[in-house]
Protein backbone atom coordinates (compact mmCIF):
# COMPACT_ATOMS: atom_id res chain seq x y z
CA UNK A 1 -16.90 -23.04 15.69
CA UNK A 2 -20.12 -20.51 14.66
CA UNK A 3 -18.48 -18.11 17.36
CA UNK A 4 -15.44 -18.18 15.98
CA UNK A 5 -16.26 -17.30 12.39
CA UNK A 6 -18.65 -14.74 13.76
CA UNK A 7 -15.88 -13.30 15.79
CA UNK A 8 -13.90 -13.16 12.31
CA UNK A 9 -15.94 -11.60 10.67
CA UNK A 10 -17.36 -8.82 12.90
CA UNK A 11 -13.26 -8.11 12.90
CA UNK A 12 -13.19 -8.08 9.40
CA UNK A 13 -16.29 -5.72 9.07
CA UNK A 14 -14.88 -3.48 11.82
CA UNK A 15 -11.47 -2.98 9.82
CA UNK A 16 -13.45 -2.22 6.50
CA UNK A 17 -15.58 0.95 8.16
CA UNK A 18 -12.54 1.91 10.42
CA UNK A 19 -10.75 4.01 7.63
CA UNK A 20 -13.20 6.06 7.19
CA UNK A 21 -12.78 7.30 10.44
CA UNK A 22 -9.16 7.79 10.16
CA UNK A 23 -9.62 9.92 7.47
CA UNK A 24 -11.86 11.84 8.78
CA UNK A 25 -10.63 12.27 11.93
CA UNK A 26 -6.90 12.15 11.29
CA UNK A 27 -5.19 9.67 13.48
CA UNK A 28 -4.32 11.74 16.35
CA UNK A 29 -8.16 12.86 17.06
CA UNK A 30 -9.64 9.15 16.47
CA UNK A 31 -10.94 8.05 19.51
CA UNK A 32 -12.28 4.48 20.78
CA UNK A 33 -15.74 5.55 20.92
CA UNK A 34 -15.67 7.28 17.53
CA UNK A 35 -15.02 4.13 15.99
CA UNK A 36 -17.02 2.26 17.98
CA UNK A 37 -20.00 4.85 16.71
CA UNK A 38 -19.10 4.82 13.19
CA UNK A 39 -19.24 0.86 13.57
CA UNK A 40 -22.73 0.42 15.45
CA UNK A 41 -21.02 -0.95 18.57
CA UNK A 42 -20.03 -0.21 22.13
CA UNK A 43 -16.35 1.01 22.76
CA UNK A 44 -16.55 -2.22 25.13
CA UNK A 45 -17.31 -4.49 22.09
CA UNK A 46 -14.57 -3.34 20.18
CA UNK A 47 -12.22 -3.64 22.90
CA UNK A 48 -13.24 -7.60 22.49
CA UNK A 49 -11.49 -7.15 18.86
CA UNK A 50 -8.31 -4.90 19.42
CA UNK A 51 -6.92 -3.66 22.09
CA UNK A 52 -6.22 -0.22 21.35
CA UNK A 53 -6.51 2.42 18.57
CA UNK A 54 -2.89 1.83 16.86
CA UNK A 55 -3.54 -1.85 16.36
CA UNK A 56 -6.97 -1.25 14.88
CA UNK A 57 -5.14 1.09 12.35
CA UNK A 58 -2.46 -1.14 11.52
CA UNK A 59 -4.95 -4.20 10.83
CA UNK A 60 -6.52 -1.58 8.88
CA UNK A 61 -3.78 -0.53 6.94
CA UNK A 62 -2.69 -4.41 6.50
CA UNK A 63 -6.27 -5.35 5.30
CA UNK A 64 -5.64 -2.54 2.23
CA UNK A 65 -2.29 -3.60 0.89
CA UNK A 66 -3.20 -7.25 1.80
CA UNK A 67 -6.12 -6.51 -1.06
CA UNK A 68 -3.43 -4.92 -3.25
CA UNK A 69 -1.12 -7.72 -2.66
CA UNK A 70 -3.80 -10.04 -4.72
CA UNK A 71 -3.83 -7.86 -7.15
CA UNK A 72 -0.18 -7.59 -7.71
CA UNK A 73 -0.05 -11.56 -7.82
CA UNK A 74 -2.37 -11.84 -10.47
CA UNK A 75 -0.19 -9.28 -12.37
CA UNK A 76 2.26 -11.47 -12.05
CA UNK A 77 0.77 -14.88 -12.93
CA UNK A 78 -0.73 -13.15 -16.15
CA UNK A 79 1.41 -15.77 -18.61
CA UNK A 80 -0.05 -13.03 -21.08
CA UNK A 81 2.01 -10.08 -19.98
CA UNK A 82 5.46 -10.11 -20.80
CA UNK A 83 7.74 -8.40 -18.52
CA UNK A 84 7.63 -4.80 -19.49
CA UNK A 85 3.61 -5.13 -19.32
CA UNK A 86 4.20 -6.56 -15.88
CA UNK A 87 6.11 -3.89 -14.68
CA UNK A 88 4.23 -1.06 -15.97
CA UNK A 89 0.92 -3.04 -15.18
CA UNK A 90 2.25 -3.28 -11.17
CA UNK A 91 3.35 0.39 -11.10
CA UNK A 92 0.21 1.73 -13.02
CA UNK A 93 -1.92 0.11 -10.35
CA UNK A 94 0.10 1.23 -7.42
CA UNK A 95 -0.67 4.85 -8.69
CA UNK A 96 -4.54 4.39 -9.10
CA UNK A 97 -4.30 3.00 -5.51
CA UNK A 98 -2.18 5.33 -3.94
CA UNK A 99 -4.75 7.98 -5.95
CA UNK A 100 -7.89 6.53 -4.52
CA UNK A 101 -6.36 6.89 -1.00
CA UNK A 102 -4.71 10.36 -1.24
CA UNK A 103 -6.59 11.02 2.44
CA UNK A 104 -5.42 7.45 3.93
CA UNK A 105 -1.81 8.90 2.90
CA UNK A 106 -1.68 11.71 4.68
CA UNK A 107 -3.08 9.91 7.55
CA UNK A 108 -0.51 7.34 7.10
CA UNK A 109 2.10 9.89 7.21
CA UNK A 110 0.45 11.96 10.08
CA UNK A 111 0.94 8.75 11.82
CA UNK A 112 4.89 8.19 11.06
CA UNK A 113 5.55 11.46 11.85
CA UNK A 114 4.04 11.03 15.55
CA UNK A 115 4.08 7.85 16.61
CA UNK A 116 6.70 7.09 19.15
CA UNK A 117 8.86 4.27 19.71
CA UNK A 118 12.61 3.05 18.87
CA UNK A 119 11.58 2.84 14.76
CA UNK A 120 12.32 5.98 12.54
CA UNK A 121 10.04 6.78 9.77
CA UNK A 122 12.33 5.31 7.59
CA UNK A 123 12.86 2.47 9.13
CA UNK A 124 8.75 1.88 9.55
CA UNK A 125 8.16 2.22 5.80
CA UNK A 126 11.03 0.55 4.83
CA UNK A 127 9.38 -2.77 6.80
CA UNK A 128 6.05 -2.15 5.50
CA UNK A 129 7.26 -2.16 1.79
CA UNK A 130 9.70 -4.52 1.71
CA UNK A 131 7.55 -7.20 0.15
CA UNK A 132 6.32 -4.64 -2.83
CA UNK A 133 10.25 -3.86 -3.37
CA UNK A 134 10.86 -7.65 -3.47
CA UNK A 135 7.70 -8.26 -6.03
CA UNK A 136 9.48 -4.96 -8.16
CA UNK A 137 12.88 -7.10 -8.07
CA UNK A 138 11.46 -10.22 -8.47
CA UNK A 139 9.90 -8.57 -11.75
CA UNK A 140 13.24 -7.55 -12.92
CA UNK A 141 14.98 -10.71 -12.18
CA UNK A 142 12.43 -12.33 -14.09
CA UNK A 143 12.24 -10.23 -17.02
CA UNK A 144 16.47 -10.21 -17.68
CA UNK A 145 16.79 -14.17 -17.07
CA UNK A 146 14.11 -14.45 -19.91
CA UNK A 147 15.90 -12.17 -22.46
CA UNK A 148 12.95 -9.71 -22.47
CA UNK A 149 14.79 -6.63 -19.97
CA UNK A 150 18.40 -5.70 -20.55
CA UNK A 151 21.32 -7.04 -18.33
CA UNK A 152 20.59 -4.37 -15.71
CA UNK A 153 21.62 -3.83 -12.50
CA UNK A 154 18.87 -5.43 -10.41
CA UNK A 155 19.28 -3.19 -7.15
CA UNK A 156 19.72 0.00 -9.57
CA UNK A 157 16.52 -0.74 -11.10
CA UNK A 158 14.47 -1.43 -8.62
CA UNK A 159 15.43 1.66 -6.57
CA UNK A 160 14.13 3.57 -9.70
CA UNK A 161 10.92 2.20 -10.12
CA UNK A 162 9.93 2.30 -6.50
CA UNK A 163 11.17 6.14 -6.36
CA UNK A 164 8.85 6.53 -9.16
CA UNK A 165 6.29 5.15 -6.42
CA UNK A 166 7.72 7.42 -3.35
CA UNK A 167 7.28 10.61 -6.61
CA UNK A 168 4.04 9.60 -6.44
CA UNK A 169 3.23 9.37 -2.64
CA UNK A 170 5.14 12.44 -2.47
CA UNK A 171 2.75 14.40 -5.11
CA UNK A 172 -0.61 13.25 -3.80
CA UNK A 173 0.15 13.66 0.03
CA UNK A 174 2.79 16.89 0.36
CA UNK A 175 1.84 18.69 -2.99
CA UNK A 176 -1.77 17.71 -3.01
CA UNK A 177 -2.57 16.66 -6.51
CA UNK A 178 -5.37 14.47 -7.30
CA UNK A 179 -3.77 12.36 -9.52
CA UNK A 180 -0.98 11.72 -11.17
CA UNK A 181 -1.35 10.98 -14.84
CA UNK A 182 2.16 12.45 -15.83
CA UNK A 183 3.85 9.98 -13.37
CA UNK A 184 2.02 7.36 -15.42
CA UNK A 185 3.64 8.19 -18.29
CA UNK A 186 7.20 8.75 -16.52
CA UNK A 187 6.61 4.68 -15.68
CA UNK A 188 5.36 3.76 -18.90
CA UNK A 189 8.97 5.35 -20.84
CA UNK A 190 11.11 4.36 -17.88
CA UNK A 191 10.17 0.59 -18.11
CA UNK A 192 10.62 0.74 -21.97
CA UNK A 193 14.16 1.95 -21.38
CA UNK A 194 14.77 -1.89 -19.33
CA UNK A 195 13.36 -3.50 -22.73
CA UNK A 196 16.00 -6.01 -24.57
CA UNK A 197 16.67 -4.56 -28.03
């Protein structure tokens, strides 16, 4: 059993230090034995954990929006929050995420754009945010069954706020801005427009 945990964990601590070298790198030019470096381990020990470069980056990637998933569940649990405070809560920490991994975005898209196989783009994002775009809908359901959104058109809505999501990938990664504070307040007034009376 104490191999098996150990195992775990050296996998865990792997994934947390591989980013870096991602980023640095880009993903094209990140090699086996520059993670293994960056990690303090032989490119033969870290073949014991993954078995090649694209699945250490998507574990990676996973691990990240696995720690943002939390945080969007305790959003949502928050019996404190009405729905509009959900919704702009959820979006308003999407941005600070997406701002303290401008880098891991362009990575991220470097990736898309080259990787082959029988997925476009589209279709590769569109699977790795499905479960955000449910939460988003989920949000909305909640918030017009309880009185507190308008009777809005769920799909409508949602396409809106994640757009206001893809604005902000879009900014950080293509236009390279650091943040982006006046997308904040975009979210902030277009959520307020969903209120009930």
């Amino acid at each position: 059993m104490a191999i098996v945990v150990k195992h775990e964990k050296r996998r865990q601590i792997i994934l947390e230090k591989v980013l870096d070298v991602f980023i640095e790198e880009g993903f094209e030019d990140t090699t086996f034995q520059k993670i293994a470096d960056h990690c303090g381990i032989t490119r033969t020990t870290l073949y014991i954990y993954f078995k090649n470069k694209k699945e250490i980056f998507n574990y990676s990637i996973k691990l990240l929006l696995t720690k943002a998933d939390n945080d969007i569940k305790a959003i949502r649990s928050d019996a404190s929050l009405n729905s509009v405070e959900k919704i702009t809560k959820v979006l308003l920490d999407i941005f600070t995420l997406l701002e303290g991994n401008r880098r891991l975005l362009s990575v991220i898209l470097d990736y898309l754009l080259h990787v082959a196989g029988s997925l476009s783009p589209e279709q590769r994002i569109n699977r790795r945010t499905l479960k955000l775009r449910h939460i988003l809908a989920s949000l909305v359901i909640e918030g017009v069954k309880s009185g507190e959104l308008k009777s809005i058109n769920i799909k409508t809505a949602n396409e809106y706020l994640y757009s206001l999501i893809e604005a902000a990938i879009f900014r950080l990664v293509v236009l390279q801005k650091k943040t982006v504070g006046d997308l904040r307040k975009t979210a902030v007034f277009a959520v307020k427009q969903f209120a009930a009376g």
